[in-house]
Protein backbone atom coordinates (compact mmCIF):
# COMPACT_ATOMS: atom_id res chain seq x y z
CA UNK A 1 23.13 -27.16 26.23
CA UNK A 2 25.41 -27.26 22.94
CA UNK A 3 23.17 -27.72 19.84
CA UNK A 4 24.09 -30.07 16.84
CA UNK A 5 25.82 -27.67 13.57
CA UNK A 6 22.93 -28.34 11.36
CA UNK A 7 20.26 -27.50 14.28
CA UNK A 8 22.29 -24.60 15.41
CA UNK A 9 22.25 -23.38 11.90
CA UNK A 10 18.38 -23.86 11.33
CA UNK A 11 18.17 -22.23 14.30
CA UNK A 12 20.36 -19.15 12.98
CA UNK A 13 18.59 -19.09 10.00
CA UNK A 14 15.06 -18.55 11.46
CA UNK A 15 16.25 -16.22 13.93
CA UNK A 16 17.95 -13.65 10.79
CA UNK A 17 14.78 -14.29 8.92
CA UNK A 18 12.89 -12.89 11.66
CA UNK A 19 14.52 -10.52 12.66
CA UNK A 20 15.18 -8.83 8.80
CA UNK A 21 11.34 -9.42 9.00
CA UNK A 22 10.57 -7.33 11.69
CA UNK A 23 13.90 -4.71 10.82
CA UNK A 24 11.41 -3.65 7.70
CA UNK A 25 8.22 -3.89 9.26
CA UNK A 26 6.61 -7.11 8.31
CA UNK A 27 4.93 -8.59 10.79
CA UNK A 28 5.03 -12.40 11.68
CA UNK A 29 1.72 -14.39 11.26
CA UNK A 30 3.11 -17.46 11.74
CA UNK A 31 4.28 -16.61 15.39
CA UNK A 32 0.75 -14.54 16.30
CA UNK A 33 -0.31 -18.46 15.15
CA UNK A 34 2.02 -20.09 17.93
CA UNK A 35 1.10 -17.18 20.49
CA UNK A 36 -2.82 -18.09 19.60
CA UNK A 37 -3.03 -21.34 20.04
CA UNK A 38 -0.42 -21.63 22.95
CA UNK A 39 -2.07 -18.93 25.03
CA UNK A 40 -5.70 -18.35 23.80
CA UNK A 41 -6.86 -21.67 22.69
CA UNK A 42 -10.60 -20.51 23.00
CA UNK A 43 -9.98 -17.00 20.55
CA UNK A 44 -9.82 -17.64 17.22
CA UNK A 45 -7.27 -16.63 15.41
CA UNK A 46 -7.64 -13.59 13.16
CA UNK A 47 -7.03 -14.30 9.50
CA UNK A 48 -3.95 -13.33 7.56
CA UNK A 49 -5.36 -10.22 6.11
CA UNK A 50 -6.87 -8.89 8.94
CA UNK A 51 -3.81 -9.63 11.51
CA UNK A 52 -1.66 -7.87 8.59
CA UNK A 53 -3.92 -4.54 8.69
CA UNK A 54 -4.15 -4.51 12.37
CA UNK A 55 -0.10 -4.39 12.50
CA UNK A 56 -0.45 -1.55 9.77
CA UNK A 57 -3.01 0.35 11.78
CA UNK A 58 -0.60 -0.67 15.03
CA UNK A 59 2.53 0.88 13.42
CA UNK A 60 1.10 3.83 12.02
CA UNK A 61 -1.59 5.20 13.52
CA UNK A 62 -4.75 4.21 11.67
CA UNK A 63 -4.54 7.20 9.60
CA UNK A 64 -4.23 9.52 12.51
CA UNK A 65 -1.45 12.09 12.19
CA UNK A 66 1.01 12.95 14.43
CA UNK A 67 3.09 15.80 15.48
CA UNK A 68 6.06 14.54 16.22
């Protein structure tokens, strides 16, 4: 299915923005939002901050150390 020019090129433009997003480690809240509410309707969502220090603790470790 070919996609209008100015569609196709939203649709670039999200897809570079996420994916510089997630090339330096931010995480994307606004999908985890889509993911929520498409999947676990009953959960509610965690709140910015906390779905931002989860990722943190996700990436590295919670504080633990590691040897390698």
């Amino acid at each position: 299915m070919a996609l209008a020019l100015p569609e196709a090129g939203r649709y670039f433009a999200r897809s570079l923005k996420q994916s510089l997003r997630l090339m330096v480690g931010l995480p994307d809240y606004d999908a985890y939002l889509t993911h929520m509410a498409a999947t676990h309707p009953e959960q509610p969502p965690m709140s910015y901050e906390a779905f931002f220090r989860e990722r943190l603790e996700a990436r590295y470790g919670g504080g633990k150390g590691r040897c390698c």
